[in-house]
Every structure is written in C-alpha cells, then in structure tokens.
C-alpha atoms as a PDB file:
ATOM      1  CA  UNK A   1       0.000   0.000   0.000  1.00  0.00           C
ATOM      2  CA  UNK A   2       0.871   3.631  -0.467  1.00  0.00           C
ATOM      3  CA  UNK A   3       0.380   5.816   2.010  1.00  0.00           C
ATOM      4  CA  UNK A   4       1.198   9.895   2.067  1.00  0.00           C
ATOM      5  CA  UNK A   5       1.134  11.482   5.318  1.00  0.00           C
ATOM      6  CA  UNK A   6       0.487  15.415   5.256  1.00  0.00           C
ATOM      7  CA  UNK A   7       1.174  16.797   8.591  1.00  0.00           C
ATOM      8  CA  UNK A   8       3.181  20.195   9.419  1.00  0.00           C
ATOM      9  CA  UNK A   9       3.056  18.987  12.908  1.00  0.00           C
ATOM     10  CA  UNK A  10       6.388  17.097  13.659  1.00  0.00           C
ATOM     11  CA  UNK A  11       5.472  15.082  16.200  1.00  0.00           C
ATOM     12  CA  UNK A  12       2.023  14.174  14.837  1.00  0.00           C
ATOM     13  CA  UNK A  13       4.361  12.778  11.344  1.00  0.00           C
ATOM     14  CA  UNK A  14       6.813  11.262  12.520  1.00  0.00           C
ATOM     15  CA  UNK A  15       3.963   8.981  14.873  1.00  0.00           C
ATOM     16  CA  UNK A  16       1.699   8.863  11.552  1.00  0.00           C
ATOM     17  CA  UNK A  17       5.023   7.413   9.554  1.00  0.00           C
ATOM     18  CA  UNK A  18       6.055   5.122  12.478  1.00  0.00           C
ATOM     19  CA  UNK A  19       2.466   3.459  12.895  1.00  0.00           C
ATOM     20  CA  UNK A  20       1.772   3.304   9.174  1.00  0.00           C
ATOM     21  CA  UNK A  21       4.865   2.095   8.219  1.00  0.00           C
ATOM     22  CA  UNK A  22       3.677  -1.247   9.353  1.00  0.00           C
ATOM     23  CA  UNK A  23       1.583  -1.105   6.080  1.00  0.00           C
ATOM     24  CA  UNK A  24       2.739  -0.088   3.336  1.00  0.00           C
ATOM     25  CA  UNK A  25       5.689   2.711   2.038  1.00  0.00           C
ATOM     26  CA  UNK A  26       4.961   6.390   3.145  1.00  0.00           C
ATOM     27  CA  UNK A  27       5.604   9.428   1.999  1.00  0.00           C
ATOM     28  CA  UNK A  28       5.785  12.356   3.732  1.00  0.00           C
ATOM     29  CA  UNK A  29       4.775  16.120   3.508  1.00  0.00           C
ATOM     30  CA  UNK A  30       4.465  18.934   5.527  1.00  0.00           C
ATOM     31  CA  UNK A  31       2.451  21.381   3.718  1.00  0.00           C
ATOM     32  CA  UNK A  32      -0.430  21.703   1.421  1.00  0.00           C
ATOM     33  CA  UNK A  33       1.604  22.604  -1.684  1.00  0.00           C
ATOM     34  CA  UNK A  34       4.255  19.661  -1.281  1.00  0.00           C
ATOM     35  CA  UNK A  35       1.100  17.624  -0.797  1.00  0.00           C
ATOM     36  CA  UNK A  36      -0.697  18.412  -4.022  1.00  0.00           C
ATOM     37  CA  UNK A  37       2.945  17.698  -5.937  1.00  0.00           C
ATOM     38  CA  UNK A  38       3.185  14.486  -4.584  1.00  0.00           C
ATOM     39  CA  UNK A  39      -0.157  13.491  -5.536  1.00  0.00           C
ATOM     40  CA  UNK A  40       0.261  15.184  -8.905  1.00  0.00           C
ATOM     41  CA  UNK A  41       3.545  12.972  -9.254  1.00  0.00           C
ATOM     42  CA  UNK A  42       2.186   9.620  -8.223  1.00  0.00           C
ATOM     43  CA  UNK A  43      -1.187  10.551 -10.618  1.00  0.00           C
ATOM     44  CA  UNK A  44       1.567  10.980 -13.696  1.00  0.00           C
ATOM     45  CA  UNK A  45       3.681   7.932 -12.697  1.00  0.00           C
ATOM     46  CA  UNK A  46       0.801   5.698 -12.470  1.00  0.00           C
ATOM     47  CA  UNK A  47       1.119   5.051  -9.301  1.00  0.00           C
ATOM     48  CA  UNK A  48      -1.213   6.425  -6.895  1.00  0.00           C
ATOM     49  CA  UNK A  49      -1.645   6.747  -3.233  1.00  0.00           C
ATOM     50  CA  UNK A  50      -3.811   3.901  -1.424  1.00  0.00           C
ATOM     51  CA  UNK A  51      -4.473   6.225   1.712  1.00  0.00           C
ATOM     52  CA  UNK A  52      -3.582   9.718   2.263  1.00  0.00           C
ATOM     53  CA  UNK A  53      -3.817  10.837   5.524  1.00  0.00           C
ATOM     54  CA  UNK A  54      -4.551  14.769   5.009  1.00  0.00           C
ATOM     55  CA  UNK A  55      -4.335  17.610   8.169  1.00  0.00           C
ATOM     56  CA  UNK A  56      -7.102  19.980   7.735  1.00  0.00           C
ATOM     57  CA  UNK A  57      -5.156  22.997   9.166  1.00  0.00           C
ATOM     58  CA  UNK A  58      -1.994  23.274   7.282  1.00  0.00           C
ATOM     59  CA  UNK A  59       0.482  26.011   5.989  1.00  0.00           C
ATOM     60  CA  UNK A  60       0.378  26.902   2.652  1.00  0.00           C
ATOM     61  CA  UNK A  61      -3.100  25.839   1.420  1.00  0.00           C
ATOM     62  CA  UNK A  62      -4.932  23.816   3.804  1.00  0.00           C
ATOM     63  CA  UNK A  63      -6.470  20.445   3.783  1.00  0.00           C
ATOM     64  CA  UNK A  64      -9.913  20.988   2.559  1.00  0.00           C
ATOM     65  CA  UNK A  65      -8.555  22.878  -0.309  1.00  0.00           C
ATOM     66  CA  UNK A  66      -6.334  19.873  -1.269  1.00  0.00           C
ATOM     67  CA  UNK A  67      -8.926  17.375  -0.830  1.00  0.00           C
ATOM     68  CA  UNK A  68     -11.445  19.347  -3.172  1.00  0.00           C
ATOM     69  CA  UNK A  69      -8.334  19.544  -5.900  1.00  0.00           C
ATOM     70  CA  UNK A  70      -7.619  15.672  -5.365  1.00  0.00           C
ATOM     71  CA  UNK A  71     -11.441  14.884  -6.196  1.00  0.00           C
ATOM     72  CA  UNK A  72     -11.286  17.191  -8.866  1.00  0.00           C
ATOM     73  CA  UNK A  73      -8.327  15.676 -10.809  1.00  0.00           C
ATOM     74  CA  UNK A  74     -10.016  12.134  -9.969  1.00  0.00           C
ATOM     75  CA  UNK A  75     -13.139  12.983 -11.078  1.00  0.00           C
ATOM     76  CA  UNK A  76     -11.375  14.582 -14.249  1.00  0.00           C
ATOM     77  CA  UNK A  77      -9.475  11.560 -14.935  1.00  0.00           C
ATOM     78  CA  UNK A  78     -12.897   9.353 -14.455  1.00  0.00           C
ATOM     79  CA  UNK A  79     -12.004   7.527 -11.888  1.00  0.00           C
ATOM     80  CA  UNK A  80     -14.412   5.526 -10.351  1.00  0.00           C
ATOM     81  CA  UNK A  81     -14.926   5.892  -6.561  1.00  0.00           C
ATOM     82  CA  UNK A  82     -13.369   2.923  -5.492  1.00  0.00           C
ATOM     83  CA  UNK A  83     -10.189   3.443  -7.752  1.00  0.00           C
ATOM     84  CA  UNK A  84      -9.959   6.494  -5.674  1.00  0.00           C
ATOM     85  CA  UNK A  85      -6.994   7.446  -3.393  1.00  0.00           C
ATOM     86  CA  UNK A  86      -9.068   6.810   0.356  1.00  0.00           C
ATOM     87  CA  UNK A  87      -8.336  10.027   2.309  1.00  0.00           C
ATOM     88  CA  UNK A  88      -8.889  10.312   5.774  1.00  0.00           C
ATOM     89  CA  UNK A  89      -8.183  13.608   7.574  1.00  0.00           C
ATOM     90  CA  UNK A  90      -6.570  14.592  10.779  1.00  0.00           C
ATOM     91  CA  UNK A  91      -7.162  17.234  12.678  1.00  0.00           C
ATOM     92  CA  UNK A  92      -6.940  18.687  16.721  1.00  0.00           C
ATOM     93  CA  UNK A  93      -9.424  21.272  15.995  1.00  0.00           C
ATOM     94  CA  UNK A  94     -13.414  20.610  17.416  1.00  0.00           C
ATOM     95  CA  UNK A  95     -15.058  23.040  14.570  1.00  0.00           C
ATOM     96  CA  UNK A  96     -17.322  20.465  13.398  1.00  0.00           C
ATOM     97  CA  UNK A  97     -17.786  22.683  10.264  1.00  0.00           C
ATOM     98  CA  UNK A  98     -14.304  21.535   8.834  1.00  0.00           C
ATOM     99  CA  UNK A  99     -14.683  17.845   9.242  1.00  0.00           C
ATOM    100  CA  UNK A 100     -18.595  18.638   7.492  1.00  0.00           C
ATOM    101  CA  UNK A 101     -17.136  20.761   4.557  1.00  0.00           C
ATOM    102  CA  UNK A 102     -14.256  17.866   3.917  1.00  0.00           C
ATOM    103  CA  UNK A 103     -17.015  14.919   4.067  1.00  0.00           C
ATOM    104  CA  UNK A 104     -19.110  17.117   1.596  1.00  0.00           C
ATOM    105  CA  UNK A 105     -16.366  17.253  -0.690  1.00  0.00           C
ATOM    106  CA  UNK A 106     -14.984  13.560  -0.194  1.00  0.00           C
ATOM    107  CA  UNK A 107     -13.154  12.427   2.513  1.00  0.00           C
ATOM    108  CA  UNK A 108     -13.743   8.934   3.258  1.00  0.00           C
ATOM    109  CA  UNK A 109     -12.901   9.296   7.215  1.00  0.00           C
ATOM    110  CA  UNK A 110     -12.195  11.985   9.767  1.00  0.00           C
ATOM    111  CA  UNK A 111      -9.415  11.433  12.804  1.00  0.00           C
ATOM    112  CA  UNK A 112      -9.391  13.594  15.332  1.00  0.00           C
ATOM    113  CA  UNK A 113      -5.331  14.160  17.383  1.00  0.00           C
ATOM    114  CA  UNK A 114      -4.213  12.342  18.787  1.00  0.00           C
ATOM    115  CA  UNK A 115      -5.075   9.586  17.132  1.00  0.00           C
ATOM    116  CA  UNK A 116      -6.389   6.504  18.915  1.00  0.00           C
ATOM    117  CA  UNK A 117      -4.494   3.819  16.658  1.00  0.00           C
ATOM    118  CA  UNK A 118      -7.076   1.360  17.334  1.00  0.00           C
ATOM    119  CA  UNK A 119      -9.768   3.379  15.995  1.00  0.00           C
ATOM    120  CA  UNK A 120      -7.732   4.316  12.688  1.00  0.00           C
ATOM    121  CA  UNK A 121      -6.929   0.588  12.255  1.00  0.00           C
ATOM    122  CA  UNK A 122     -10.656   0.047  11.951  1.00  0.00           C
ATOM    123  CA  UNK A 123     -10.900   2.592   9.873  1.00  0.00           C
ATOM    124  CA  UNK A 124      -8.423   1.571   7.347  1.00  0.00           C
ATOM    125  CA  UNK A 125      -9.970  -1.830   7.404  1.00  0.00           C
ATOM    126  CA  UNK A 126     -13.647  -0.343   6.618  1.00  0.00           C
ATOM    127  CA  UNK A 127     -11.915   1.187   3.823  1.00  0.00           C
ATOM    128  CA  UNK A 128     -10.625  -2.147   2.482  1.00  0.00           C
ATOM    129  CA  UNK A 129      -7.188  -0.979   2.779  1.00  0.00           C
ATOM    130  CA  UNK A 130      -6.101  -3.463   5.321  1.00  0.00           C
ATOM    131  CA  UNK A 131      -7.948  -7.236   6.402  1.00  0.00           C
ATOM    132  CA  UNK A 132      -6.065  -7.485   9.305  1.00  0.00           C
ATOM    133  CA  UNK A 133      -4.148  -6.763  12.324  1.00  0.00           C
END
C-alpha cells in the first residue's frame, strides 16, 4: 500500500510514519503545496496513493482545499470511486464545520489528534485498505 502522510506537525508525522509504516511505504509532507505535488507525481507515474492521511489545518493551502483539488483531478481523470486514493483527515481542531465541509467534498474518514491507533486501524480496514491486524 501507499500511504502519504500530510502533517506540518512534527510530532504528529513522525507517529503517523512510524504506525503506518507497518503497512505499506509512506511518503511524507508537511504542507499543502508539497502535498498536491506528490499526488500530482504519483497521478503521472501511475502510481497512486492507497491512503492519504490529510491535516485539515496546514500552511500553505490547507487540507480541505487539497482534498477538493484531489477529487477534482479524480473525477477529471474518471475515476471511479473505489479506484480512488481513500483520504482520511486529521485534525486537533473541534469546529465540526471543517470535518462537514471535507465529508461534503470527499473524505472517506475523519481522525481527530491524537489519534487513537485502534480506531484508525478500523478505519483503514472499513476502507478495504487493510484485512487485518
């Protein structure tokens, strides 16, 4: 699996890449911009992110920004749903109105900091992204 972690937060990446590391080969990002050219790169090169695990509240451009452009190039491309890149996003904040806008747009999952592990490895198996423990 291919994962891409977008987190400015240092501590919050480097627990993201230690944890998911486990499955699959991640790369990692810290702001919105670095996170639309890596997604732009593994688009050309065929090879496309499994999970991304997007921040909502990031420098640059933030993470319901890059989620709508992700969607957009997908939807471009005609992807169908389930050939999508799953993208769950992390964030510390409580606004409620963040995590609504990003499910409107297409997020497939919402984690809220810290992140309960257990919780995200249900997640990723809801998603079909991993069958077991």
């Amino acid at each position: 699996m291919r994962i891409l972690i977008a987190e400015d937060d240092l501590i919050s990446r480097k627990f993201l890449f230690k944890f998911l590391s486990k499955y699959g080969e991640c790369d990692l990002v810290v702001d919105g911009l670095e996170t639309l050219d890596a997604f732009l790169i593994a688009s050309k090169d065929n090879n496309p992110y499994d999970l991304i695990c997007l921040d909502i509240m990031m420098p640059k451009v933030d993470g319901v920004k890059v989620l709508k452009y992700i969607r957009d190039l997908e939807t471009q491309k005609g992807l169908l749903p389930e050939k999508r890149s799953k993208v769950i996003m992390t964030t510390a904040l409580a606004e409620t109105q963040f995590v609504q806008n990003a499910f409107e747009i297409g997020c497939d999952a919402y984690a809220a900091k810290p992140i309960d592990t257990e919780k995200l490895i249900e997640v990723m198996q809801k998603l079909g992204l991993i069958t077991e423990r």
